[in-house]
C-alpha atoms as a PDB file:
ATOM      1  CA  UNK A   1     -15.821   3.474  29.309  1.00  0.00           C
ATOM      2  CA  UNK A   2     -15.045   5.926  26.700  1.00  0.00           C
ATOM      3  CA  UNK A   3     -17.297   5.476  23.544  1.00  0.00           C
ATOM      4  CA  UNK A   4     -19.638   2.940  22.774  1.00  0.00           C
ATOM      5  CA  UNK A   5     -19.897   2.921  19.354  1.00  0.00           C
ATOM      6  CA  UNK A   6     -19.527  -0.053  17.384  1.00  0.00           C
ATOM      7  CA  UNK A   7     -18.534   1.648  14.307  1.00  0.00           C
ATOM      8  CA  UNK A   8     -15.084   3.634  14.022  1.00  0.00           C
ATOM      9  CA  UNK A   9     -15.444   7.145  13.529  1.00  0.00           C
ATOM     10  CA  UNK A  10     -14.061   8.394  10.667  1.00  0.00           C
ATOM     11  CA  UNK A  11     -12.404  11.920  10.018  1.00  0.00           C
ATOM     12  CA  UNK A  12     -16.310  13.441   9.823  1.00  0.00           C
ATOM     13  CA  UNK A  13     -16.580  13.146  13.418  1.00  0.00           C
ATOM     14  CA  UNK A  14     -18.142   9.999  15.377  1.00  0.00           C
ATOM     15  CA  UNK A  15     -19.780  10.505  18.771  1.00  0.00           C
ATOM     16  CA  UNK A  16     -21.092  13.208  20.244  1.00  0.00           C
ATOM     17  CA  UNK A  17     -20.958  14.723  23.521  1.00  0.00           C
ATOM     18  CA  UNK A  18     -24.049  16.575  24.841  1.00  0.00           C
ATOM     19  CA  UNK A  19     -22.205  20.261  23.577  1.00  0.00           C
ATOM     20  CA  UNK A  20     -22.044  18.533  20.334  1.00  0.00           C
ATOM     21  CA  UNK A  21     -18.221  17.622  20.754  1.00  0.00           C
ATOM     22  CA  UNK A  22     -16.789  14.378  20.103  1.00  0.00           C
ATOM     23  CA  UNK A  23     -16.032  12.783  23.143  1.00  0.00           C
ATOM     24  CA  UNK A  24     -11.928  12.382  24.049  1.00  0.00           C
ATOM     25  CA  UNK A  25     -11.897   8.882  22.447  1.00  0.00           C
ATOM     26  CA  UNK A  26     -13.636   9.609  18.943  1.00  0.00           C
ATOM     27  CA  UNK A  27     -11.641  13.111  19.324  1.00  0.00           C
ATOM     28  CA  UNK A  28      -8.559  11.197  19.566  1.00  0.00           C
ATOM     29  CA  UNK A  29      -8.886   8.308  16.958  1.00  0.00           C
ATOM     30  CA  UNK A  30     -10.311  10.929  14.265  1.00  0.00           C
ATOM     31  CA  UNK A  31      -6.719  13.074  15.227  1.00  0.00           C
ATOM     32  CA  UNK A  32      -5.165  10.090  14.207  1.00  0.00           C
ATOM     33  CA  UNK A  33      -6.896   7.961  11.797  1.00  0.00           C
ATOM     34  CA  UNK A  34      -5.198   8.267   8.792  1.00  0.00           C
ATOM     35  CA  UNK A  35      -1.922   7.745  10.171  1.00  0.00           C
ATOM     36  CA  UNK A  36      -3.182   4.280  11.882  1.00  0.00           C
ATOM     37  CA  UNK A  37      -5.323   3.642   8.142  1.00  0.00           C
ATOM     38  CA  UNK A  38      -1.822   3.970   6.998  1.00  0.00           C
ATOM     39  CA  UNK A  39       0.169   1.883   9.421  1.00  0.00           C
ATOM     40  CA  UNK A  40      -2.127  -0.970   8.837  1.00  0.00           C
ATOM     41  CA  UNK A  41      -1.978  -0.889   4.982  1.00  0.00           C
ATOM     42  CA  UNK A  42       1.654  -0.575   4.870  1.00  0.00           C
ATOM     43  CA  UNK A  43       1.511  -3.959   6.787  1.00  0.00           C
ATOM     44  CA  UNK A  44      -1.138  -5.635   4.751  1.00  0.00           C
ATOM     45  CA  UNK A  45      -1.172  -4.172   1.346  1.00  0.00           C
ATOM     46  CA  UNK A  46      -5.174  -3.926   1.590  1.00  0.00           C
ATOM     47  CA  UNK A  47      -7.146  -1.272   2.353  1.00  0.00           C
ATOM     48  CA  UNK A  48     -10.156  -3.485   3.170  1.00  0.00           C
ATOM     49  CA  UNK A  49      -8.466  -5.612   5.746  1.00  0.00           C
ATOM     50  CA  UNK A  50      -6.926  -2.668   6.960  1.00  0.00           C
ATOM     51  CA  UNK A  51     -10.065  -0.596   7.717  1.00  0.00           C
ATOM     52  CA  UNK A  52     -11.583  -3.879   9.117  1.00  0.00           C
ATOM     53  CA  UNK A  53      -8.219  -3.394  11.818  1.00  0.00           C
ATOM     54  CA  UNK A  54      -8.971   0.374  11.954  1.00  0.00           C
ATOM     55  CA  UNK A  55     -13.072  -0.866  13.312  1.00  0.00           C
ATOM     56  CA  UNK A  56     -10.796  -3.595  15.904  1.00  0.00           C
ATOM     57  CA  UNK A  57      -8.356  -0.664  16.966  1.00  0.00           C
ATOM     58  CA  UNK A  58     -11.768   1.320  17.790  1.00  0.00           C
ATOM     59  CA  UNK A  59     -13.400  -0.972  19.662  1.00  0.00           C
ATOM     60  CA  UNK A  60     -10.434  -1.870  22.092  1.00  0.00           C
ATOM     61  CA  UNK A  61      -9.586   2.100  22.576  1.00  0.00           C
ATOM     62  CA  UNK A  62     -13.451   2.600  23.379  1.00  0.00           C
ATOM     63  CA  UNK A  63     -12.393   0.777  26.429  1.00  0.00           C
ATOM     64  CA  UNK A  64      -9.719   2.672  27.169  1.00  0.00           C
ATOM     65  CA  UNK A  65      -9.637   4.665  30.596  1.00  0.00           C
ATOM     66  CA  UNK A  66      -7.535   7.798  29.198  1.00  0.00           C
ATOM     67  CA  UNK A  67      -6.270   8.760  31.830  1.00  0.00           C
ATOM     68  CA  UNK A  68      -3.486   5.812  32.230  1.00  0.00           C
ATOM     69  CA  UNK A  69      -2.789   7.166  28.584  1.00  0.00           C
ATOM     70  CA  UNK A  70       0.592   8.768  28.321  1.00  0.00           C
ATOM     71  CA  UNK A  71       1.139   9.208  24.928  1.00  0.00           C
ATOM     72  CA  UNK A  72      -2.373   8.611  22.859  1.00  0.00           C
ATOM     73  CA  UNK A  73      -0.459   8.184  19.413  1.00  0.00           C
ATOM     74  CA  UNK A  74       1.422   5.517  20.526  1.00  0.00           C
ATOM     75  CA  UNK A  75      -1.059   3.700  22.390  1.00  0.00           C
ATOM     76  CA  UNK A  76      -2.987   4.014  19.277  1.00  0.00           C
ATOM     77  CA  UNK A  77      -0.330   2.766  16.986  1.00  0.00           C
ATOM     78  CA  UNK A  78       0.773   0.046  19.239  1.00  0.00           C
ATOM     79  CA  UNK A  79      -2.904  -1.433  19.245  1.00  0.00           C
ATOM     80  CA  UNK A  80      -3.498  -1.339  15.260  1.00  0.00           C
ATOM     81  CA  UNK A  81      -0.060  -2.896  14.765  1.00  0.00           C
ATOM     82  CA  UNK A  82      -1.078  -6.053  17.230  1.00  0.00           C
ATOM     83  CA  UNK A  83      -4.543  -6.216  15.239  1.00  0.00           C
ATOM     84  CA  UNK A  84      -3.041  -5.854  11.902  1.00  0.00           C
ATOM     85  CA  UNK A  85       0.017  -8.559  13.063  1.00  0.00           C
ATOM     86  CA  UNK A  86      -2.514 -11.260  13.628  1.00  0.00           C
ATOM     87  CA  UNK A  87      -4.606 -10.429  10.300  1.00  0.00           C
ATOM     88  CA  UNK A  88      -1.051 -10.399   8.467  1.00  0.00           C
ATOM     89  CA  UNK A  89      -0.918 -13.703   9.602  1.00  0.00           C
ATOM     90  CA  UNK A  90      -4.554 -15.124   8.508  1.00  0.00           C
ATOM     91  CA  UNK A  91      -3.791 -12.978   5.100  1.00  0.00           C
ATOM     92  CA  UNK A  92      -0.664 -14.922   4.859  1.00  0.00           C
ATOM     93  CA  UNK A  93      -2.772 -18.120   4.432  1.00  0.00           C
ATOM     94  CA  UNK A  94      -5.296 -16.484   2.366  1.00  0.00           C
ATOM     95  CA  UNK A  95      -2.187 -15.932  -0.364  1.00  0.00           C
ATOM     96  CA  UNK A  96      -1.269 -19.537  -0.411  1.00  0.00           C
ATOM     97  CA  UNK A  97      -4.740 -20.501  -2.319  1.00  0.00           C
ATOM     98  CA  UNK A  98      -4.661 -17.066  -4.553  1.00  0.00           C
ATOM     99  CA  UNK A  99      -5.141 -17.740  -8.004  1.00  0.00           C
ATOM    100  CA  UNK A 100      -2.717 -16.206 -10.063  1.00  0.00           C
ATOM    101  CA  UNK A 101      -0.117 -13.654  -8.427  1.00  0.00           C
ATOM    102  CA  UNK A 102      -1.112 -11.461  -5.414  1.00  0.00           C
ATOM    103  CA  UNK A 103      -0.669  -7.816  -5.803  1.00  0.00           C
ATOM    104  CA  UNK A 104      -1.494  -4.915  -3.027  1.00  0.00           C
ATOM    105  CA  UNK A 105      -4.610  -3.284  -3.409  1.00  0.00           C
ATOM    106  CA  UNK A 106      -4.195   0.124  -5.252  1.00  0.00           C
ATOM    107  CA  UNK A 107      -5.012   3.586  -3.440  1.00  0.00           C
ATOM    108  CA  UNK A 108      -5.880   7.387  -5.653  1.00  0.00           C
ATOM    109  CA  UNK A 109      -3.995   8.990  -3.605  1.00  0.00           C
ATOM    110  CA  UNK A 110      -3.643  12.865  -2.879  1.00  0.00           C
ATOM    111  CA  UNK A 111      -0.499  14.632  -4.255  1.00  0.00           C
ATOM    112  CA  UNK A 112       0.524  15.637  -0.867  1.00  0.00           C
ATOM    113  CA  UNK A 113       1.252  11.520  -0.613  1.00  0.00           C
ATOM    114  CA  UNK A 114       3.953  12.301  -3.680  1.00  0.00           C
ATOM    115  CA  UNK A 115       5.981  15.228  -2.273  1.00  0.00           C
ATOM    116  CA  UNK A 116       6.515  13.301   0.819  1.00  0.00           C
ATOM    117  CA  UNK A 117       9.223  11.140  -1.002  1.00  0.00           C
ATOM    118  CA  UNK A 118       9.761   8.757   1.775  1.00  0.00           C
ATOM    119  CA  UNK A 119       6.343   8.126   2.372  1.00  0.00           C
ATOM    120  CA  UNK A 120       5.500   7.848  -1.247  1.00  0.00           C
ATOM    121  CA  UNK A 121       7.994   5.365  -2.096  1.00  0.00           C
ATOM    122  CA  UNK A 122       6.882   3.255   1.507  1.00  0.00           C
ATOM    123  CA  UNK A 123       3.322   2.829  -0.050  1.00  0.00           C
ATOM    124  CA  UNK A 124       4.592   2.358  -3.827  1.00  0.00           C
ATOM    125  CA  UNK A 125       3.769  -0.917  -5.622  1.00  0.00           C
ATOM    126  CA  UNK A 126       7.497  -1.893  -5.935  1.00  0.00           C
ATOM    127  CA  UNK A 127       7.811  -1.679  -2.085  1.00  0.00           C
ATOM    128  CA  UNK A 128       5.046  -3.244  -0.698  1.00  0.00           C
ATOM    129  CA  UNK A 129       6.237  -5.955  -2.843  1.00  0.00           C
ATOM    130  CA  UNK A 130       9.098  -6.324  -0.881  1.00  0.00           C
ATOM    131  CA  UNK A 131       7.423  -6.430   2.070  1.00  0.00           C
ATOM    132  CA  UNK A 132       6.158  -9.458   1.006  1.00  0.00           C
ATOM    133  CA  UNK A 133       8.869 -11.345   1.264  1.00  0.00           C
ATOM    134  CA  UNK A 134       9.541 -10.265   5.197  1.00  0.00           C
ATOM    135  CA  UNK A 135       7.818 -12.193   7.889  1.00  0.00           C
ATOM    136  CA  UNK A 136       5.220 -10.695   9.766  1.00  0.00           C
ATOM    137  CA  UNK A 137       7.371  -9.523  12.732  1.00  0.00           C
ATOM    138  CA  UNK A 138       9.721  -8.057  10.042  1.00  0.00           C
ATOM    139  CA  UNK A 139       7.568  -6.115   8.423  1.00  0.00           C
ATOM    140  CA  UNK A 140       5.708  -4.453  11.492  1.00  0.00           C
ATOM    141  CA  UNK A 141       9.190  -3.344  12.803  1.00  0.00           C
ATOM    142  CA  UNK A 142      10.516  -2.417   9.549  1.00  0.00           C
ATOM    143  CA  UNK A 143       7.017   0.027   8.750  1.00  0.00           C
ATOM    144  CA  UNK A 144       7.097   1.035  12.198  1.00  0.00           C
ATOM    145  CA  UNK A 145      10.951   2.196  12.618  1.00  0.00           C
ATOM    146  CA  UNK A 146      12.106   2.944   8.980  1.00  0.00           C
ATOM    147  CA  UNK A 147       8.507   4.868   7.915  1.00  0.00           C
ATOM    148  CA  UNK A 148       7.093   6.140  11.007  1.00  0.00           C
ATOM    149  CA  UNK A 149      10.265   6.705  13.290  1.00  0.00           C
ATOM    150  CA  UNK A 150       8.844   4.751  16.182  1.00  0.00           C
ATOM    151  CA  UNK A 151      11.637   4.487  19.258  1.00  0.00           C
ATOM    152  CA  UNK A 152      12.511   1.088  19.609  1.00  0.00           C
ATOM    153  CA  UNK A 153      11.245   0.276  22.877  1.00  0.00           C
ATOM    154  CA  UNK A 154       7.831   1.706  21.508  1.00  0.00           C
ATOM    155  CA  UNK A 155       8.169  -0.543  18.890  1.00  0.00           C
ATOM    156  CA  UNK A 156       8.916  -3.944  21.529  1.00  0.00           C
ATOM    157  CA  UNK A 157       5.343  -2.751  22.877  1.00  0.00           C
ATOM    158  CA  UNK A 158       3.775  -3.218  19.694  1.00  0.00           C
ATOM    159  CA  UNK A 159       5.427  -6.225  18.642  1.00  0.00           C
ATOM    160  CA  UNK A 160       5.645  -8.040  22.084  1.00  0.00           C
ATOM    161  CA  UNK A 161       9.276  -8.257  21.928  1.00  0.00           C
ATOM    162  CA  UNK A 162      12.200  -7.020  23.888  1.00  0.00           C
ATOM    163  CA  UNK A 163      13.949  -3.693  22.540  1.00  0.00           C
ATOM    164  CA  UNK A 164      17.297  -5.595  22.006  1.00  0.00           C
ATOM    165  CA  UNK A 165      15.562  -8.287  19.893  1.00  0.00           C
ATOM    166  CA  UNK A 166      13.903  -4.910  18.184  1.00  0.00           C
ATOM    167  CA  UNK A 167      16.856  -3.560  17.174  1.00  0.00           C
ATOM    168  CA  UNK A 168      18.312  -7.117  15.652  1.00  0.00           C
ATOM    169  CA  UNK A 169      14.663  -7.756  13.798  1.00  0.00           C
ATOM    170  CA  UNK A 170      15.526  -3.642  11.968  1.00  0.00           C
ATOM    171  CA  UNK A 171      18.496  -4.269  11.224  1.00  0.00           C
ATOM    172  CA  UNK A 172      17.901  -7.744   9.615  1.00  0.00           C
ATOM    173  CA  UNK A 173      14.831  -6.244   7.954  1.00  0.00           C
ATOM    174  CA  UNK A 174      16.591  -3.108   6.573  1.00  0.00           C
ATOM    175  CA  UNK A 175      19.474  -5.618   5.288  1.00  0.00           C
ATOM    176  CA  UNK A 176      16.410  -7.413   3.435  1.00  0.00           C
ATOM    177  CA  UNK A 177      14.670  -4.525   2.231  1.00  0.00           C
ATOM    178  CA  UNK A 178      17.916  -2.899   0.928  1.00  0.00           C
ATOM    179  CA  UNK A 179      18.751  -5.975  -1.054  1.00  0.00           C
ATOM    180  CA  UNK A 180      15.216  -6.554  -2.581  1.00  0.00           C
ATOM    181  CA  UNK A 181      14.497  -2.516  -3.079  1.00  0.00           C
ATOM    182  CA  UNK A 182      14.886  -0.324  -6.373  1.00  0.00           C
ATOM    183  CA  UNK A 183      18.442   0.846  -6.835  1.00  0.00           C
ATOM    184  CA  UNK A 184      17.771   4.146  -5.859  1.00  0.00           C
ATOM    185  CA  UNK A 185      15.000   5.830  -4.772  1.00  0.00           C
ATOM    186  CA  UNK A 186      13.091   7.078  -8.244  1.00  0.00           C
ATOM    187  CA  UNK A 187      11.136  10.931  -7.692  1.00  0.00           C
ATOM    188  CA  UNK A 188       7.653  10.680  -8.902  1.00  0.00           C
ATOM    189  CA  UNK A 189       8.276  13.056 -11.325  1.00  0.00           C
ATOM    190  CA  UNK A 190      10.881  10.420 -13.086  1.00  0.00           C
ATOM    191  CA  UNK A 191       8.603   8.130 -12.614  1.00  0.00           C
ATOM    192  CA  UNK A 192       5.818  10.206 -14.484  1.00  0.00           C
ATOM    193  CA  UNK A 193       8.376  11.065 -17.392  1.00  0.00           C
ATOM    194  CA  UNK A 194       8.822   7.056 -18.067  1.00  0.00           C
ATOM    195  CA  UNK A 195       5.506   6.138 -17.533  1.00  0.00           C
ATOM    196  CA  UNK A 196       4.417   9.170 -20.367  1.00  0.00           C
ATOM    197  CA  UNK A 197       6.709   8.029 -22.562  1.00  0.00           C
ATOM    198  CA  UNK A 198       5.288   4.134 -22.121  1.00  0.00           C
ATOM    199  CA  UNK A 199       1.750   5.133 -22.416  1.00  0.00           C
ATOM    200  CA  UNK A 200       2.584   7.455 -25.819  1.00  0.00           C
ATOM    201  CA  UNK A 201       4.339   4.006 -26.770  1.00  0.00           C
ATOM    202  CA  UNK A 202       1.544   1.445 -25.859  1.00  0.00           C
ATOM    203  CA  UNK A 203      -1.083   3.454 -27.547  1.00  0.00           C
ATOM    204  CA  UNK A 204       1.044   4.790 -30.842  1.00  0.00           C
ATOM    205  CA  UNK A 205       2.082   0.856 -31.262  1.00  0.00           C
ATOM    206  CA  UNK A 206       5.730   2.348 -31.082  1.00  0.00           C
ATOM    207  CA  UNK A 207       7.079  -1.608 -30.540  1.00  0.00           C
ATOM    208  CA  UNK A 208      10.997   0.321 -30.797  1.00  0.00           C
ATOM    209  CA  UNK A 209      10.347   2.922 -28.742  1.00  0.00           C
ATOM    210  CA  UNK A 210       8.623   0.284 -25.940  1.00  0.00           C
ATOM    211  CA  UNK A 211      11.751  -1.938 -26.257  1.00  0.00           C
ATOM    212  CA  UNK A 212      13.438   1.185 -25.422  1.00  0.00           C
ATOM    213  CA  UNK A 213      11.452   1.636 -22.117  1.00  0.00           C
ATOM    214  CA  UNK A 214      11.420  -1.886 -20.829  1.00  0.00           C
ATOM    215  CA  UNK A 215      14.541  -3.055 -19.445  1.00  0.00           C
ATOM    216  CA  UNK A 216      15.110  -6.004 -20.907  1.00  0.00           C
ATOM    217  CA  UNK A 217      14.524  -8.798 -17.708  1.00  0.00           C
ATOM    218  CA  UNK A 218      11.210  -6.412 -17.390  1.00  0.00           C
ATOM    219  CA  UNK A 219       8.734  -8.515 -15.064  1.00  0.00           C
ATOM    220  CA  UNK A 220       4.881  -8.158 -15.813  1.00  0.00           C
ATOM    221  CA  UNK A 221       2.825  -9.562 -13.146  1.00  0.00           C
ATOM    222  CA  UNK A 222      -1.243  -9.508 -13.442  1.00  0.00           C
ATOM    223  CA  UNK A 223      -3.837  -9.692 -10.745  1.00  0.00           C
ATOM    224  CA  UNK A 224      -6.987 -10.845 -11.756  1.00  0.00           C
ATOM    225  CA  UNK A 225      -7.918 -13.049  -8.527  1.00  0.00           C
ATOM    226  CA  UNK A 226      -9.550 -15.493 -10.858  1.00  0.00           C
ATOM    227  CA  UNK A 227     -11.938 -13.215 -11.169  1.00  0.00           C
ATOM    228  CA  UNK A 228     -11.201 -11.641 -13.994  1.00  0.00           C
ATOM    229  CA  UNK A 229      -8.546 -12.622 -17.213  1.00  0.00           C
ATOM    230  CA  UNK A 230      -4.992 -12.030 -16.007  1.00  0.00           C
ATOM    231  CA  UNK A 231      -1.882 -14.031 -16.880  1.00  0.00           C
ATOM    232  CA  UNK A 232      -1.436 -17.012 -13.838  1.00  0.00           C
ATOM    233  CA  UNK A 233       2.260 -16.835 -14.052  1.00  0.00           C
ATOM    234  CA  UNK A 234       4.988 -13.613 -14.354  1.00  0.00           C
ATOM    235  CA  UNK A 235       5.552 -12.509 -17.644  1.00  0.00           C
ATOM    236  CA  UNK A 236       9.462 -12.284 -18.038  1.00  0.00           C
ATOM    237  CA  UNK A 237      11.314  -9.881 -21.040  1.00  0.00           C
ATOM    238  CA  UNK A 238      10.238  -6.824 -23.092  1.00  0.00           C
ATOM    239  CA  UNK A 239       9.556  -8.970 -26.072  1.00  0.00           C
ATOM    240  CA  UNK A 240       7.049 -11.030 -24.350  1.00  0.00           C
ATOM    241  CA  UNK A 241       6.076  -8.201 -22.124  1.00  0.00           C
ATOM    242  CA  UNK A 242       5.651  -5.764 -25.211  1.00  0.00           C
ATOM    243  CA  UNK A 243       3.111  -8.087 -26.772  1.00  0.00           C
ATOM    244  CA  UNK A 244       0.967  -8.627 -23.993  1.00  0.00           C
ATOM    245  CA  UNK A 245       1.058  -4.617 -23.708  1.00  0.00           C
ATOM    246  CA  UNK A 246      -0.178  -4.273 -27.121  1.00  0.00           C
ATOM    247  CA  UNK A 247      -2.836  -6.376 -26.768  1.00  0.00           C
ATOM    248  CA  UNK A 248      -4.514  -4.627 -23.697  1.00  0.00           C
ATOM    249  CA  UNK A 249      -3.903  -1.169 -25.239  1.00  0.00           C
ATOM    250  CA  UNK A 250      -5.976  -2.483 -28.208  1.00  0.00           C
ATOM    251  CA  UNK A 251      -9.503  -3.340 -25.979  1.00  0.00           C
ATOM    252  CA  UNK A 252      -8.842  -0.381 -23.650  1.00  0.00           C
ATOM    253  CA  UNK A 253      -8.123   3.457 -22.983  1.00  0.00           C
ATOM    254  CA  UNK A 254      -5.590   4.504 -20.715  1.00  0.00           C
ATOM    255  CA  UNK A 255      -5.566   7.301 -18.285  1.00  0.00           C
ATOM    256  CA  UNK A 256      -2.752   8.820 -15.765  1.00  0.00           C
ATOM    257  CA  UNK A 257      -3.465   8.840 -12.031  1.00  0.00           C
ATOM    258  CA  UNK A 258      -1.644   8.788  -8.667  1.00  0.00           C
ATOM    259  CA  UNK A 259      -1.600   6.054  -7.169  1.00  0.00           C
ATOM    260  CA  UNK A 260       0.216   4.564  -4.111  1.00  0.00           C
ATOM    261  CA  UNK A 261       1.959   8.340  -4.314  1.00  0.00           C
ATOM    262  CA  UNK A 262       3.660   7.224  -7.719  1.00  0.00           C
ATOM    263  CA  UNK A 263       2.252   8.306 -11.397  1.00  0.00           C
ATOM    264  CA  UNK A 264       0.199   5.116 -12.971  1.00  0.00           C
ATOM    265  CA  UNK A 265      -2.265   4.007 -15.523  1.00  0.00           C
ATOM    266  CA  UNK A 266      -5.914   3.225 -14.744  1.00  0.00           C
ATOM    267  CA  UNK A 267      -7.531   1.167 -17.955  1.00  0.00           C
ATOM    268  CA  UNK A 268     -10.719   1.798 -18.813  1.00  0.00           C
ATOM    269  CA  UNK A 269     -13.262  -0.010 -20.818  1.00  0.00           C
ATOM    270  CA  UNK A 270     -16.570   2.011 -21.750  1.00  0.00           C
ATOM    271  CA  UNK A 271     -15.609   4.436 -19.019  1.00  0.00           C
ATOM    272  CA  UNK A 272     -15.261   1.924 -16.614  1.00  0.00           C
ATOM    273  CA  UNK A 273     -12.601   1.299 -14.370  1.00  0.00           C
ATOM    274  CA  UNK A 274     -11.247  -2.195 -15.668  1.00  0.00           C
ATOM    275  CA  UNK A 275      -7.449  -1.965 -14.094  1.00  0.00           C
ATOM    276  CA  UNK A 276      -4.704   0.163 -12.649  1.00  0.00           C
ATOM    277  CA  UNK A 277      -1.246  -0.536 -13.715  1.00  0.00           C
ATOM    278  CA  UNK A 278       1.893   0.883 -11.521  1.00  0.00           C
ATOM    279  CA  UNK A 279       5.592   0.450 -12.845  1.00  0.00           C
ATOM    280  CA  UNK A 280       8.874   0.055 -11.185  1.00  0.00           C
ATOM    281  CA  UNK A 281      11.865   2.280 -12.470  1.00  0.00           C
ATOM    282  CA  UNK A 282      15.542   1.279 -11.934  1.00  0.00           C
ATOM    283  CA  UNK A 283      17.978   3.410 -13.889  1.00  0.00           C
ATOM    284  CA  UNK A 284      15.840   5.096 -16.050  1.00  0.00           C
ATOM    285  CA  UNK A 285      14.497   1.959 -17.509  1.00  0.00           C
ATOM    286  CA  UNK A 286      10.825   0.066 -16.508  1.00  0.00           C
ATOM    287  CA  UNK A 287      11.565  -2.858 -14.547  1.00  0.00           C
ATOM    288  CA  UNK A 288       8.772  -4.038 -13.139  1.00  0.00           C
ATOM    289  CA  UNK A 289       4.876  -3.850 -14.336  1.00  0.00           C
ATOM    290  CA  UNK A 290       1.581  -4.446 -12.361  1.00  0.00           C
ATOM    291  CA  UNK A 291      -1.635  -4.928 -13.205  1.00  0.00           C
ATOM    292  CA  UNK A 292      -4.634  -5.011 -10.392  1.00  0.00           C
ATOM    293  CA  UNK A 293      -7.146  -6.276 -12.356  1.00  0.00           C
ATOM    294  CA  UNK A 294      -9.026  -8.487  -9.621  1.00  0.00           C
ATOM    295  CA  UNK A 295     -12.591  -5.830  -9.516  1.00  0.00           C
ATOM    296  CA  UNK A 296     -12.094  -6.696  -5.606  1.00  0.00           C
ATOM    297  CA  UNK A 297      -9.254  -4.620  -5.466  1.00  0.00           C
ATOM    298  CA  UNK A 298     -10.594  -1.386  -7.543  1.00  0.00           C
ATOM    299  CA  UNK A 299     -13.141   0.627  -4.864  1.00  0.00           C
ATOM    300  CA  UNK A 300     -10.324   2.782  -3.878  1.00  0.00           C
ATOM    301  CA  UNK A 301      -9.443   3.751  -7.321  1.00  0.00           C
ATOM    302  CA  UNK A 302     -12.835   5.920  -7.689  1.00  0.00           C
ATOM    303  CA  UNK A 303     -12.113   7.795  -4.920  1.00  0.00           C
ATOM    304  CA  UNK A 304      -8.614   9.757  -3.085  1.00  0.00           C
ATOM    305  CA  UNK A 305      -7.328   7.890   0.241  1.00  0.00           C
ATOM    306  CA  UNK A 306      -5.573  10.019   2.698  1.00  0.00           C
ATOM    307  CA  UNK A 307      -2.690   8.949   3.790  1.00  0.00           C
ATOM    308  CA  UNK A 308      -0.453  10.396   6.727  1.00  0.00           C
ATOM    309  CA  UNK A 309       2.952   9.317   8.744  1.00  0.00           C
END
C-alpha cells in the first residue's frame, strides 16, 4: 500500500519517507494536483466539491501498487474524472432545489491562468455556463478532449465507454458547446478594456455611456443562494439591467481582479468581500453579467487558486 494518509497532500508536500522524501504516491499526486484540482472544477463549477474529489482521488491512489502504473497522469486523471462524474450527478440534484439561479463558484486566479487563452476561456464564467447545459458524460469528455487533449481511448477509460462512442459523445458535445459559446473567443485584455469602461460607468452614474456597454438583450443573473439578497429570476435588457447596476454601485465599492483567468469586479462593503461579478463579451459589447453573491461561494476570492492543464 502506498500512503496511508487520510488527508490529500497538497503542493507543500504530504508524507514523508524516513530521508524526509515524500513517498512515490504523495510525490506523484503533489506533481499533479493542480491539474486534477482543475479537471474536477471544470466539471463541477465548485471548488469545494472539487477538492472534496481531489481527498476521494487520494485515497483510491494510496492503494495503488505503482508498479502496474504505466502512465501516472492518466491513471490520475482517469480516477478524479470517475469521482467527480458521480458528484456531477448528486450536484445535478442539488441545483434542482437552488434558490434563485446557480452560478460556478469564483476562483482569484494567477495571471499565468490569463495568458494561457485556451485555458482561461475553459474556466471563464461564460463557459462553465455552458457546460451546464451538457449532461454529465458530455461534459467529462468535452473538458477532457477539447481542454486537456486526452486521446480518446484514454478518455473511454475515464468515462467507462467505448472509444467509438467517445468520439460520437466530442463531437456532439463540441457541436453543443459551439452553438451555446461566445462568438469568438474574447482576449482578457478586451475583456479588461470593457469591463474598465463599465466600472468608470457604474460608479460615474454615466446611464449613456452604460447603455453603450450593455448590449441591448444583456442578461444579469445573481447568485445569492438564498442566503443573501439577489434577484430569483434573470434580469433581461440594459434598461432594466442598468438600474439594478446603479443601485449596487450606490451601497458598494468596486475593485478589479482576475478571476476564472478573465478581468472582473469584486464588491466590497466596509472592506469586505460582499460579491464578485464576471461579464461576458460578444462583439465588443457586455452580454452577459454575473453576480456570486451566495457568501458560500466567496473563500476562494481571498486567496489565488492555481490552476494547470
Amino acid at each position: 500500500m502506498a500512503g496511508t494518509s487520510q488527508t490529500a497532500p497538497d503542493d507543500r508536500g504530504g508524507d514523508m519517507g524516513r530521508d524526509d522524501r515524500p513517498d512515490p504516491a504523495t510525490e506523484a499526486f503533489v506533481a499533479h494536483r493542480n491539474l486534477l484540482f482543475t479537471v474536477a472544477y471544470e466539471m463541477l463549477g465548485s471548488a469545494a466539491d472539487a477538492e472534496d474529489v481531489l481527498q476521494e482521488t487520494w485515497l483510491r491512489w494510496a492503494g495503488v501498487d505503482l508498479d502496474e502504473v504505466r502512465d501516472q497522469r492518466a491513471y490520475l486523471v482517469r480516477i478524479t474524472t470517475r469521482q467527480a462524474l458521480g458528484r456531477l450527478r448528486t450536484l445535478g440534484r442539488r441545483k434542482e432545489s437552488y434558490v434563485g439561479p446557480w452560478l460556478p463558484e469564483p476562483l482569484l486566479t494567477a495571471p499565468d491562468v490569463a495568458e494561457d487563452v485556451e485555458l482561461a476561456d475553459s474556466v471563464s464564467m461564460a463557459m462553465l455556463l455552458v457546460l451546464e447545459t451538457l449532461t454529465p458524460t458530455e461534459r467529462a469528455v468535452f473538458v477532457l478532449r477539447e481542454v486537456f487533449d486526452l486521446a480518446y481511448d484514454e478518455i473511454a477509460e475515464a468515462v467507462d465507454k467505448s472509444p467509438v462512442a467517445v468520439r460520437q459523445i466530442a463531437h456532439r458535445a463540441r457541436a453543443h458547446v459551439a452553438a451555446r459559446r461566445p462568438r469568438g473567443v474574447v482576449s482578457p485584455a478586451e475583456t479588461r478594456g470593457a469591463l474598465e469602461a463599465f466600472q468608470r460607468a457604474v460608479e460615474t452614474g454615466d446611464l449613456q455611456r452604460l447603455f453603450d456597454l450593455l448590449a441591448p438583450d444583456v442578461v444579469l443573473l445573481g447568485d445569492g443562494g438564498g442566503v443573501v439578497q439577489a434577484a430569483l429570476e434573470p434580469i433581461v435588457g440594459a434598461e432594466q439591467v442598468a438600474y439594478v447596476l446603479g443601485r449596487i454601485a450606490a451601497t458598494v465599492s468596486l475593485q478589479p481582479a482576475q478571476v476564472n483567468g478573465y478581468p472582473a469586479l469584486v464588491f466590497r462593503l466596509n472592506g469586505a468581500i460582499e460579491g464578485v461579478m464576471a461579464v461576458r463579451v460578444d462583439d465588443g459589447l457586455i452580454t452577459g453579467l454575473y453576480a456570486v453573491r451566495n457568501p458560500e461561494k466567496l473563500s476562494r476570492v481571498e486567496r489565488e487558486t492555481a490552476l494547470r492543464r
